[in-house]
Protein backbone atom coordinates (compact mmCIF):
# COMPACT_ATOMS: atom_id res chain seq x y z
CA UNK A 1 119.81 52.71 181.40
CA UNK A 2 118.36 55.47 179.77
CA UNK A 3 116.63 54.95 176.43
CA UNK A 4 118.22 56.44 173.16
CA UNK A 5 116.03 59.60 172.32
CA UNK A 6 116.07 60.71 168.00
CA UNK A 7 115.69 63.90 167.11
CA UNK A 8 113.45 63.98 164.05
CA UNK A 9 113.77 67.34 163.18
CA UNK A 10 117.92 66.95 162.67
CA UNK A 11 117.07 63.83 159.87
CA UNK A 12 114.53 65.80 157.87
CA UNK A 13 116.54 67.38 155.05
CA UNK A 14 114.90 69.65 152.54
CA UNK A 15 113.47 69.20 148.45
CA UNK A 16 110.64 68.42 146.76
CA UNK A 17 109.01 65.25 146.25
CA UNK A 18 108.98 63.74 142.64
CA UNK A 19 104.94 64.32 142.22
CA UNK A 20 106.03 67.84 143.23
CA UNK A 21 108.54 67.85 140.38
CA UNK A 22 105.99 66.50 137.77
CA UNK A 23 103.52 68.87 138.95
CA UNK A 24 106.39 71.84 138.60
CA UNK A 25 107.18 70.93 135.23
CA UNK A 26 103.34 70.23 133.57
CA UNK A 27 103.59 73.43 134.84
CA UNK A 28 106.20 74.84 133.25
CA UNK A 29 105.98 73.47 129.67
CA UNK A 30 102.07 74.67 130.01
CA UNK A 31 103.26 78.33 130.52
CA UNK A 32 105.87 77.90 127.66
CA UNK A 33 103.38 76.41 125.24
CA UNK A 34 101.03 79.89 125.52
CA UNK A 35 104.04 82.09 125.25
CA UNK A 36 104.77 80.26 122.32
CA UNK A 37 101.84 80.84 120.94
CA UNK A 38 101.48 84.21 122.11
CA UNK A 39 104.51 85.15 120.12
CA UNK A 40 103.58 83.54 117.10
CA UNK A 41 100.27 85.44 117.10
CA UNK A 42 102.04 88.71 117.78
CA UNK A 43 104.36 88.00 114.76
CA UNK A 44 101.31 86.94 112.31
CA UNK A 45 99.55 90.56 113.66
CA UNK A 46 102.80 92.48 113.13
CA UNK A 47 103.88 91.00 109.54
CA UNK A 48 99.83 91.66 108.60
CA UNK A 49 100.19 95.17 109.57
CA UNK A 50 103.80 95.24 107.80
CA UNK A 51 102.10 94.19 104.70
CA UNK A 52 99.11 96.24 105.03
CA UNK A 53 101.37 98.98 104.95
CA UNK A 54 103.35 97.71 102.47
CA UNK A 55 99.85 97.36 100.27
CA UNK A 56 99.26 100.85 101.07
CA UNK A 57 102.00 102.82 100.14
CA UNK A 58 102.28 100.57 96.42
CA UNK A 59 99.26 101.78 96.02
CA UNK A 60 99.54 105.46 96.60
CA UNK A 61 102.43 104.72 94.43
CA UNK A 62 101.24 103.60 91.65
CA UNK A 63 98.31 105.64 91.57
CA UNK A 64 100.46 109.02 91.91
CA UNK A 65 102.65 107.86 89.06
CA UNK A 66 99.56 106.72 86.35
CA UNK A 67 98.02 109.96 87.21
CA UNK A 68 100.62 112.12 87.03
CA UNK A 69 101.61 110.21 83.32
CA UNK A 70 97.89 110.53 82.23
CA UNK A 71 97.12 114.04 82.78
CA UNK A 72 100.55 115.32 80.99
CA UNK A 73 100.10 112.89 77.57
CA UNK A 74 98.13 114.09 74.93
CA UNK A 75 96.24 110.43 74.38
CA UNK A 76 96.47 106.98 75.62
CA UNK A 77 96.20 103.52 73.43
CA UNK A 78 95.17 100.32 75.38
CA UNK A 79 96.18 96.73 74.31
CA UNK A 80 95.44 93.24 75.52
CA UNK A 81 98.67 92.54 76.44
CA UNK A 82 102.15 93.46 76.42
CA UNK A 83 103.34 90.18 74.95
CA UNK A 84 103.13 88.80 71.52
CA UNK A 85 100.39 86.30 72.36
CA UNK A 86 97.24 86.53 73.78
CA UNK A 87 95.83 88.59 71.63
CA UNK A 88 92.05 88.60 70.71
CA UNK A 89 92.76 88.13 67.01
CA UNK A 90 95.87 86.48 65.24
CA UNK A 91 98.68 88.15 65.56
CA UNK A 92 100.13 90.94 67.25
CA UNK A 93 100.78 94.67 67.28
CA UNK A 94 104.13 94.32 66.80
CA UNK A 95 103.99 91.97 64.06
CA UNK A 96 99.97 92.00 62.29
CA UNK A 97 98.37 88.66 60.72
CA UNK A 98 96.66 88.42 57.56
CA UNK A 99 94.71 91.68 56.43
CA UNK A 100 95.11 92.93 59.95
CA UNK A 101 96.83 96.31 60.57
CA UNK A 102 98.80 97.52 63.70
CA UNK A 103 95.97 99.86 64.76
CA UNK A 104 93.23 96.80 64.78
CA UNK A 105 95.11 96.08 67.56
CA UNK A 106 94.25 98.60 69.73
CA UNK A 107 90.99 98.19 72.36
CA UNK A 108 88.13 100.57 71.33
CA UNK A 109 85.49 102.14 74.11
CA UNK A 110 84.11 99.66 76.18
CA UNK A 111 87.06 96.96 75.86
CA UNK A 112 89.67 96.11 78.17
CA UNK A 113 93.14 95.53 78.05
CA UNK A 114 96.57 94.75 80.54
CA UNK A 115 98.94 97.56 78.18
CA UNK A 116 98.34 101.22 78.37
CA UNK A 117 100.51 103.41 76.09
CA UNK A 118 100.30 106.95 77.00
CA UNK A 119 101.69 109.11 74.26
CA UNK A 120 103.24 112.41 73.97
CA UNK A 121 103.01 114.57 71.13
CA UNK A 122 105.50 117.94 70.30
CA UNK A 123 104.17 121.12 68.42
CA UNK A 124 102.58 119.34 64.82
CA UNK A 125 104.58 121.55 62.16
CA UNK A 126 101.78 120.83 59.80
CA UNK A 127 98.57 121.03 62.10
CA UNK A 128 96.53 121.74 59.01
CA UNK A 129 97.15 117.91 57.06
CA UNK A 130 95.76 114.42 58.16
CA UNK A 131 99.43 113.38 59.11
CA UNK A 132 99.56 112.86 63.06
CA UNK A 133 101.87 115.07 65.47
CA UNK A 134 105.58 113.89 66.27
CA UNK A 135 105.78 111.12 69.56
CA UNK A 136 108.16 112.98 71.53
CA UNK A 137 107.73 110.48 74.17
CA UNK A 138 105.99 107.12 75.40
CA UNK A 139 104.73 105.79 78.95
CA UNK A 140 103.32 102.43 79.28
CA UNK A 141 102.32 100.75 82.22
CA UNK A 142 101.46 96.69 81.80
CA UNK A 143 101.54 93.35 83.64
CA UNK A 144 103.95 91.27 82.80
CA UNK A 145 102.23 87.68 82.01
CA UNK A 146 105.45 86.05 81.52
CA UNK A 147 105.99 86.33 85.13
CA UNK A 148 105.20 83.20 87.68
CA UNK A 149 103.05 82.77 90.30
CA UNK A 150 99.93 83.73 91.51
CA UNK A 151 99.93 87.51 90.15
CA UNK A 152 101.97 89.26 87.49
CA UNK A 153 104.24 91.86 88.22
CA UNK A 154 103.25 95.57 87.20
CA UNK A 155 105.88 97.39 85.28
CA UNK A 156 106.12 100.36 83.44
CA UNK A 157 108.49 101.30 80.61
CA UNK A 158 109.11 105.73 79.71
CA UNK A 159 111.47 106.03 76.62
CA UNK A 160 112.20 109.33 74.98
CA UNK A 161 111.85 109.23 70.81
CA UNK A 162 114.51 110.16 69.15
CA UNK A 163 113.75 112.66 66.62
CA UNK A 164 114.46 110.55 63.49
CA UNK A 165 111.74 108.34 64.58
CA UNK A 166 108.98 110.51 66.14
CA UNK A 167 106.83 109.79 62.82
CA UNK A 168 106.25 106.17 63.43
CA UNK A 169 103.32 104.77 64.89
CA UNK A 170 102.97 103.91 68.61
CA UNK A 171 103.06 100.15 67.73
CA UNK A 172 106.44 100.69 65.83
CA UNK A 173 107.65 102.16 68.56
CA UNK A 174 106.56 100.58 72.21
CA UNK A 175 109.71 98.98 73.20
CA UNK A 176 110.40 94.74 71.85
CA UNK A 177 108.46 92.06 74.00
CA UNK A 178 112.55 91.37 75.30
CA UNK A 179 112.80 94.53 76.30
CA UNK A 180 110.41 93.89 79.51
CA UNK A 181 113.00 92.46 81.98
CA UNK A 182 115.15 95.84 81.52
CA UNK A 183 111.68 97.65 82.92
CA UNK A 184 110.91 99.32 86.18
CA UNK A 185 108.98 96.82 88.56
CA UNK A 186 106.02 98.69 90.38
CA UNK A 187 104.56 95.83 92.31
CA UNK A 188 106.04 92.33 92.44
CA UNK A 189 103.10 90.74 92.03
CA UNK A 190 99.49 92.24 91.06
CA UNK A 191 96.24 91.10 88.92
CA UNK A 192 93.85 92.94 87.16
CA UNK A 193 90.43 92.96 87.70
CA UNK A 194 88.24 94.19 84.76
CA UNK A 195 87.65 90.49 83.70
CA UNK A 196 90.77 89.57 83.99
CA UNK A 197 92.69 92.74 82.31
CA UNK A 198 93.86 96.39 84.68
CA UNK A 199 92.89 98.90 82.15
CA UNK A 200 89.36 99.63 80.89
CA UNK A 201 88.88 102.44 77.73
CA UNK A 202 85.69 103.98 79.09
CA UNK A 203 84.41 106.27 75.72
CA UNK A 204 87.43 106.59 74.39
CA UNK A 205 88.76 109.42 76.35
CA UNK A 206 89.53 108.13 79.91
CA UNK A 207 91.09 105.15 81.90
CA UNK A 208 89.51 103.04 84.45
CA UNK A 209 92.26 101.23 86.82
CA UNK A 210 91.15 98.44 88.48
CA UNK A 211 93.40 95.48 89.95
CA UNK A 212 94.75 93.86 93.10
CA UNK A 213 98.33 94.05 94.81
CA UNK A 214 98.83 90.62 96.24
CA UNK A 215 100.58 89.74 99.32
CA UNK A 216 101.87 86.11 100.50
CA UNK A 217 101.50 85.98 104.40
CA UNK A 218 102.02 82.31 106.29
CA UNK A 219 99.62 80.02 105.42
CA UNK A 220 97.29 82.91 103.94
CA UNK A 221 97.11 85.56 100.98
CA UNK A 222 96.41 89.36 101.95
CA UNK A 223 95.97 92.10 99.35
CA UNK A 224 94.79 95.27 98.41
CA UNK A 225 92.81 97.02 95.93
CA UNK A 226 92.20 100.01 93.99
CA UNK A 227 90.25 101.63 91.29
CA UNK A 228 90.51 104.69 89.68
CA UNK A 229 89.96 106.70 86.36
CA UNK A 230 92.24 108.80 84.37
CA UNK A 231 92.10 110.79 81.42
CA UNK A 232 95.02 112.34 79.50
CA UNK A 233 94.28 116.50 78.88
CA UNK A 234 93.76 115.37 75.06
């Protein structure tokens, strides 16, 4: 009787082993993880440069615009702020304490403010009397500290006087503290940096700029900032 031969090569039957399969997958989720990661650092890089750009182009922005404002008024006034508080003495230029005037409001050479009034005067009919020219027109450019957050957004106000009127002062007409939210927003959210003001009155006749355009980027703050000087052609 002949003995029963098995062919071993007809019961093997192909897959993987389950160490193979562990080994496969560690694998696998390894490769995942850095491509994870790898996107996610690709994203950060690409939003930084978004902002960056973003940073850039407010600035150029905002720059363009003062200058342009500042060379064409005939004179600038500079306050602490746009508000009704936070001024350095009682009061306000909108509404004076005390013995204080509207014009002791104003910052003097060599003080600092976060309101800049440029002002535009027509053709004075009596050039040869102490009374001033007609405002035709105003252009201020502030930070609005009634804004939250880290920064304050930069806004700028440009009204046209009507004729009745052009022999007020500038504080009797620079728009009401209410008026702000009806203002164009620059930059969402900005800080100055002369102390903590944007505008410095360097002798009287020009502006210094100086302040920071602030950013919010995941889990980190970017910005950009810029400093300039302008002076109105008097």
């Amino acid at each position: 009787m002949k003995a029963l031969k098995l062919d071993h090569k007809s019961q093997q039957q192909g897959g993987f082993t389950l160490v193979e399969i562990m080994i496969a997958m560690s694998i696998g989720v390894a490769v995942m993880g850095m491509a994870i990661v790898f996107f996610v650092d690709t994203f950060k890089i690409s939003l930084g440069v978004t902002n960056n750009l973003d940073i850039e182009n407010s600035i150029r922005k905002v720059t363009n615009e003062l200058s342009s404002d500042a060379r064409n008024a005939n004179s600038f006034v500079i306050y602490k702020t746009y508000s009704d508080e936070g001024h350095d003495i009682d009061g306000s230029f909108r509404a004076p304490s005390g013995s204080y005037l509207s014009s002791n409001y104003r910052m003097q050479a060599g003080e600092s403010g976060s309101l800049c009034v440029f002002v535009y005067n027509g053709e004075d009919p009596t050039p040869l009397d102490l009374n001033p020219a007609p405002i035709e027109r105003l252009v201020g450019y502030y930070l609005d500290d009634s804004s939250d957050g880290q920064g304050e957004e930069f806004k700028k106000f440009d009204i046209d006087i009507d004729v009745s009127l052009q022999g007020e002062s500038v504080e009797d007409l620079i728009p009401a503290e209410d008026a702000a939210d009806d203002h164009a927003v620059l930059v969402q959210s900005a800080r100055g940096l002369v102390g903590d003001d944007l505008f410095y009155n360097l002798l009287g006749r020009s502006i210094i700029v100086n302040s920071e355009i602030i950013y919010d980027l995941p889990n980190k703050t970017s910005g950009g900032t810029y400093n300039f000087t302008v002076s109105p052609r008097g």
